[in-house]
Structures are given as C-alpha cells and as structure tokens.
N, C-alpha and C. Protein backbone atom coordinates (compact mmCIF):
# COMPACT_ATOMS: atom_id res chain seq x y z
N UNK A 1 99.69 101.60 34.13
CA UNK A 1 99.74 100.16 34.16
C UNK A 1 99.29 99.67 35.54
N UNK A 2 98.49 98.67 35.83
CA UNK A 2 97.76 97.77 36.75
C UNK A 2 98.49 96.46 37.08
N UNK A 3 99.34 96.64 38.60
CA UNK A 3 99.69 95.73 38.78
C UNK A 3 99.18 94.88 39.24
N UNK A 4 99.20 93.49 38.89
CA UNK A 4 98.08 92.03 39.23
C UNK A 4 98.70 92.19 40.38
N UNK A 5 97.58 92.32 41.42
CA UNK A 5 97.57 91.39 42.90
C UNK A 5 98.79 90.14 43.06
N UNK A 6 99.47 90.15 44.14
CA UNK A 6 100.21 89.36 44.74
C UNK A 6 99.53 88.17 45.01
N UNK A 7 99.82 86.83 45.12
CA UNK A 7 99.42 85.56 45.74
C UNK A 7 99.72 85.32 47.06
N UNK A 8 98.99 84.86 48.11
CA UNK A 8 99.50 84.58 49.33
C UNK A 8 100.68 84.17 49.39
N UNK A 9 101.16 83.15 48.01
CA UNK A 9 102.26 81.84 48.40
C UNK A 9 103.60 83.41 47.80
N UNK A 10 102.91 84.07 46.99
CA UNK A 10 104.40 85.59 46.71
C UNK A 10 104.86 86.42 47.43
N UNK A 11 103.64 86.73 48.22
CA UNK A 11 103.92 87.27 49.71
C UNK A 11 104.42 86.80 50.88
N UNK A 12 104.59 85.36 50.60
CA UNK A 12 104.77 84.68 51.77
C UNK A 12 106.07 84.12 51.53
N UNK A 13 106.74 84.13 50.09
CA UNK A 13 107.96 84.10 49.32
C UNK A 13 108.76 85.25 49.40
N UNK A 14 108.08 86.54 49.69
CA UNK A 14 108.75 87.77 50.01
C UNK A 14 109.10 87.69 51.15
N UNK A 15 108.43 87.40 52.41
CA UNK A 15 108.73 87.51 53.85
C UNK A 15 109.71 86.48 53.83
N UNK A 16 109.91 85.65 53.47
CA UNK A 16 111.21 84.40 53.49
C UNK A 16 112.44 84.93 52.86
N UNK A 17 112.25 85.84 51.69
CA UNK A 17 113.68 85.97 51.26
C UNK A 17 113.94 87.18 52.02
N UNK A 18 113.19 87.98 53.01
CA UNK A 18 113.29 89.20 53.57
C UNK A 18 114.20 88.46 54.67
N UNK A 19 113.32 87.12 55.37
CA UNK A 19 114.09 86.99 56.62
C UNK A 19 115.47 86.08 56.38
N UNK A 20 115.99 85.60 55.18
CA UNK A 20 117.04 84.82 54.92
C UNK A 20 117.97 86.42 54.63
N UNK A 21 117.74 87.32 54.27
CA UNK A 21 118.65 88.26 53.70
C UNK A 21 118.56 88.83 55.14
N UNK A 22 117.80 89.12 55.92
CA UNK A 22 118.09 89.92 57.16
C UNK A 22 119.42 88.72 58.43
N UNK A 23 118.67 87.50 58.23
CA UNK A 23 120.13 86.37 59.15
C UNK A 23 121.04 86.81 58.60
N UNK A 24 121.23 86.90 57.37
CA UNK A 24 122.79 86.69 56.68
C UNK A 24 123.69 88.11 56.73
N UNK A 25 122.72 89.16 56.93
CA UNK A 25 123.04 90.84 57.17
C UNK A 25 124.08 90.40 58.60
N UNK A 26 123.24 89.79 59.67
CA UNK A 26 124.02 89.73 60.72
C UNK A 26 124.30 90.79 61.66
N UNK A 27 125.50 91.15 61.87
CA UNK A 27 125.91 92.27 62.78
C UNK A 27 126.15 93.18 61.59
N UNK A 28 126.19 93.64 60.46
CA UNK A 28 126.85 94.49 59.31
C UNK A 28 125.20 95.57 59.29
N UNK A 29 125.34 96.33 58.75
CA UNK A 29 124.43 97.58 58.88
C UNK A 29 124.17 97.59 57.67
N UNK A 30 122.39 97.58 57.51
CA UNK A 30 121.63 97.57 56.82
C UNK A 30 122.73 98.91 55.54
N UNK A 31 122.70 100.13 56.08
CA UNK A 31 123.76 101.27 55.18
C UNK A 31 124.92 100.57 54.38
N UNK A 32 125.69 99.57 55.38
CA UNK A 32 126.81 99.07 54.39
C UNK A 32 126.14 98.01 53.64
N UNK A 33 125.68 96.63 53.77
CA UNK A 33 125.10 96.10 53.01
C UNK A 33 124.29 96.97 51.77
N UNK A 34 123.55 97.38 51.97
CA UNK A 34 123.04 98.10 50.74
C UNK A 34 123.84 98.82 49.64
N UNK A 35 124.58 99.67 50.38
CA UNK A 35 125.86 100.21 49.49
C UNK A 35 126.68 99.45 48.88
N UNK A 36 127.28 98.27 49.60
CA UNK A 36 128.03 97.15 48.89
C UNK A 36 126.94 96.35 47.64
N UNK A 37 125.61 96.73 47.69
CA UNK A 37 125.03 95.65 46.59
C UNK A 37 124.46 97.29 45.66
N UNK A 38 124.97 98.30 46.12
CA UNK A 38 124.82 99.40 44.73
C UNK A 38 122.81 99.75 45.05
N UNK A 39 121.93 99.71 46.18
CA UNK A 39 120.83 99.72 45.97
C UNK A 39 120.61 100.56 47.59
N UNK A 40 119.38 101.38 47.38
CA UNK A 40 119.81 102.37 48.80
C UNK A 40 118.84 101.59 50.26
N UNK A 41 119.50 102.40 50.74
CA UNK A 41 119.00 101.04 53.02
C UNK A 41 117.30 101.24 52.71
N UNK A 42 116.77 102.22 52.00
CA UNK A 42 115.26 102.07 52.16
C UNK A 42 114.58 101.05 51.00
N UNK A 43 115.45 100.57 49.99
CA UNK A 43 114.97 99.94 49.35
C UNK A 43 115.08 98.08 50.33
N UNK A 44 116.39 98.05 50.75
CA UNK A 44 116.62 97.14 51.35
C UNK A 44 115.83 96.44 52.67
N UNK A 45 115.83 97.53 53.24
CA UNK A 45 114.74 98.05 54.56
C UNK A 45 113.10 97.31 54.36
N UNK A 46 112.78 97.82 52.69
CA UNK A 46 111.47 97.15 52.25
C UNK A 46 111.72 95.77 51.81
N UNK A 47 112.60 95.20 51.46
CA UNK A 47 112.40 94.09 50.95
C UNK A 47 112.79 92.87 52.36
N UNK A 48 113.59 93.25 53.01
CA UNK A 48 113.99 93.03 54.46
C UNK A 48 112.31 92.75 55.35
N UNK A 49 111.48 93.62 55.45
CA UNK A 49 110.53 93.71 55.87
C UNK A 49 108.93 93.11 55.09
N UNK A 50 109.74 92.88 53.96
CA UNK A 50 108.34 91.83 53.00
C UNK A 50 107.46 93.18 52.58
N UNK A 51 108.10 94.53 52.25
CA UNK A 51 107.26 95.57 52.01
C UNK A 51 107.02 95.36 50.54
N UNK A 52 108.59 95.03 49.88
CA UNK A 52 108.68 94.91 48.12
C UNK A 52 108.81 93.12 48.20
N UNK A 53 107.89 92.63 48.28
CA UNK A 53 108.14 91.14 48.07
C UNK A 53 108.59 90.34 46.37
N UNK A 54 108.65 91.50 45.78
CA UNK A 54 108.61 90.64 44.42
C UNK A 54 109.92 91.70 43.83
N UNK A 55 110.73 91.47 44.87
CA UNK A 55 112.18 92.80 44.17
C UNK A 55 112.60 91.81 42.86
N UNK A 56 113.43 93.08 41.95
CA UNK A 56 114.08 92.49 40.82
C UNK A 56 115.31 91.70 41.13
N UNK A 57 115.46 90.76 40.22
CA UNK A 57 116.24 89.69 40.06
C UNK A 57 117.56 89.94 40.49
N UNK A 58 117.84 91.18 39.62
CA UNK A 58 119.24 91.88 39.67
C UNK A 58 119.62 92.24 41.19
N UNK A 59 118.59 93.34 41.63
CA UNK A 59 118.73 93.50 42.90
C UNK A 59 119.03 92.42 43.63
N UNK A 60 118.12 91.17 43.68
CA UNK A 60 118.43 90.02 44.63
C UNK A 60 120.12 89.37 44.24
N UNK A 61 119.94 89.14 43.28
CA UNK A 61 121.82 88.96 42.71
C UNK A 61 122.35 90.06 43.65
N UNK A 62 122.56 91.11 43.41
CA UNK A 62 123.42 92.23 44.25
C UNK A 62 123.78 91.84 45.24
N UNK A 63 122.30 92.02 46.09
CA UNK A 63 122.52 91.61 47.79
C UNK A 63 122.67 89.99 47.73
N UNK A 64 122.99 89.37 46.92
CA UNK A 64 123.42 87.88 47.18
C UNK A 64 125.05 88.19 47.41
N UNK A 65 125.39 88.80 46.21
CA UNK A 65 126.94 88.63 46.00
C UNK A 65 127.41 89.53 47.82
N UNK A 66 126.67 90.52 48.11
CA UNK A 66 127.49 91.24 48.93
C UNK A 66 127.49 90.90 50.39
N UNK A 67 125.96 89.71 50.40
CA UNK A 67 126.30 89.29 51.69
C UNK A 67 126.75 87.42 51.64
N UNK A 68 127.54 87.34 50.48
CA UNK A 68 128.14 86.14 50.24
C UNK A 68 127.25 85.00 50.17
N UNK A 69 126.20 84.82 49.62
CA UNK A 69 125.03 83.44 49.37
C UNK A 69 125.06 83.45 47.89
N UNK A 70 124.62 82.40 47.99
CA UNK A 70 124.27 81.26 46.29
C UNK A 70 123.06 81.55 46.01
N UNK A 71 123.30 82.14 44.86
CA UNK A 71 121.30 82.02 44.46
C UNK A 71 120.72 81.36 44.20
N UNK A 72 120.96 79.81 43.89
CA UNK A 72 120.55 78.38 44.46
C UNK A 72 120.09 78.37 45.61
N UNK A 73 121.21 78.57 46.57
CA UNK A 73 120.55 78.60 48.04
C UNK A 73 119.08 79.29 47.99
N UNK A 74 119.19 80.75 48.25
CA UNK A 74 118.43 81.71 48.34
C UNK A 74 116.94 80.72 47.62
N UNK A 75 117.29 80.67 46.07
CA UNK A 75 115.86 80.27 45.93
C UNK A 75 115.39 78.87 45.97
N UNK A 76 116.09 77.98 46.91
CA UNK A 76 115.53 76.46 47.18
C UNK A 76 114.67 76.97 48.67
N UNK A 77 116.06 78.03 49.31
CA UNK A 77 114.81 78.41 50.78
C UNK A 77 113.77 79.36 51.13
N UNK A 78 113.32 80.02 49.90
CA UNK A 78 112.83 80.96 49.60
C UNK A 78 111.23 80.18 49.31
N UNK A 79 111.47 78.85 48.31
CA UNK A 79 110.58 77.91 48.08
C UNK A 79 110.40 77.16 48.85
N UNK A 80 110.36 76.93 50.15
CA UNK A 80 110.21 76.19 50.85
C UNK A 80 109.35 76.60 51.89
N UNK A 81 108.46 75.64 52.35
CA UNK A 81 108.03 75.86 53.55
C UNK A 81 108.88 76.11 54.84
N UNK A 82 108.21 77.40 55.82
CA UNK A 82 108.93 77.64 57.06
C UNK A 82 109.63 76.52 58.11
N UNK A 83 108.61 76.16 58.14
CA UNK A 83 109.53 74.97 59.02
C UNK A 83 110.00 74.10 58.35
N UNK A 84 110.39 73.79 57.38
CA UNK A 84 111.63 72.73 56.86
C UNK A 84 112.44 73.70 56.31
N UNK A 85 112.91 74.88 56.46
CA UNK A 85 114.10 75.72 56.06
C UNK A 85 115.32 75.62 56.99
N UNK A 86 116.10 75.56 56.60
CA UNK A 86 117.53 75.26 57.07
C UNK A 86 118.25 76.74 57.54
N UNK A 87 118.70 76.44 58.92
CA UNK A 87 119.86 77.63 58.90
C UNK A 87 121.06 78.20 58.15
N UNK A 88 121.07 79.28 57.66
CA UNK A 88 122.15 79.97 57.10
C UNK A 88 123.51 79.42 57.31
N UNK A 89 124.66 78.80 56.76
CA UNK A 89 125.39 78.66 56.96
C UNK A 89 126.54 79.43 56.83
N UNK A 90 127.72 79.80 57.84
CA UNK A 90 128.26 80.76 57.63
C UNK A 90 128.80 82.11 58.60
C-alpha cells in the first residue's frame, strides 16, 4: 500500500501537536509519559519531533489523558496558526 504524500498545512499540523505535547510533558520524562499513555518513548520521541505527524487518534487520546489536556484544546491549537496559539494552561 502507497501512502499519499503529506500536505504542507499536515506537516505543519504535526510539528504543532509535537510542540503542544512536548510544553505540556514539562519536567516529566519523555519514559514516564509514554508509559502512562500505554505507547513506547520512541514512538513519542517521533511524534514530539514532527517525525510521525499524522499519529493515530487513539494514540493522541492516550497522551492527552496522561498529560491532562482536552482534545478540544489540542485540536483548536493544533488548527491554528503559530502565532495566534495560546499558552498551555496549567
């Protein structure tokens, strides 16, 4: 199977939910975060880094619940342009 090419605006939707999930990590270690959302530090590591920009749903649920965000949140700032994104609250 042939995966369709990414869009600038999906890749550029990956690097945003990479860097909203890396603020909200904080001082906690990439190892425990990952373990608390059931998914291993190299998968996290890639999506953290905009390597897997288009992770599954589930996964993003996981690491929502374990580093305490709304998946509302996540995907209003995820859709948004960089500079009108709001700091993490929390």
């Amino acid at each position: 199977m042939v995966r369709t090419p990414l869009t600038p605006e999906e890749r550029l939707r990956g690097e945003r939910l990479g860097r909203l999930l890396r603020e909200a990590r904080g001082a906690h270690s990439m190892v425990e975060i990952a373990a608390s959302a059931g998914i291993s530090a190299e998968t996290l590591r890639k999506i953290e880094t905009g390597r897997a920009p288009t992770p599954a749903f589930f996964t993003v649920a996981a690491l929502a619940g374990a580093l305490g965000l709304s998946m509302d949140d996540l995907l209003i700032r995820c859709a948004e342009e960089p500079d009108t994104a709001f700091p993490l609250a929390g």
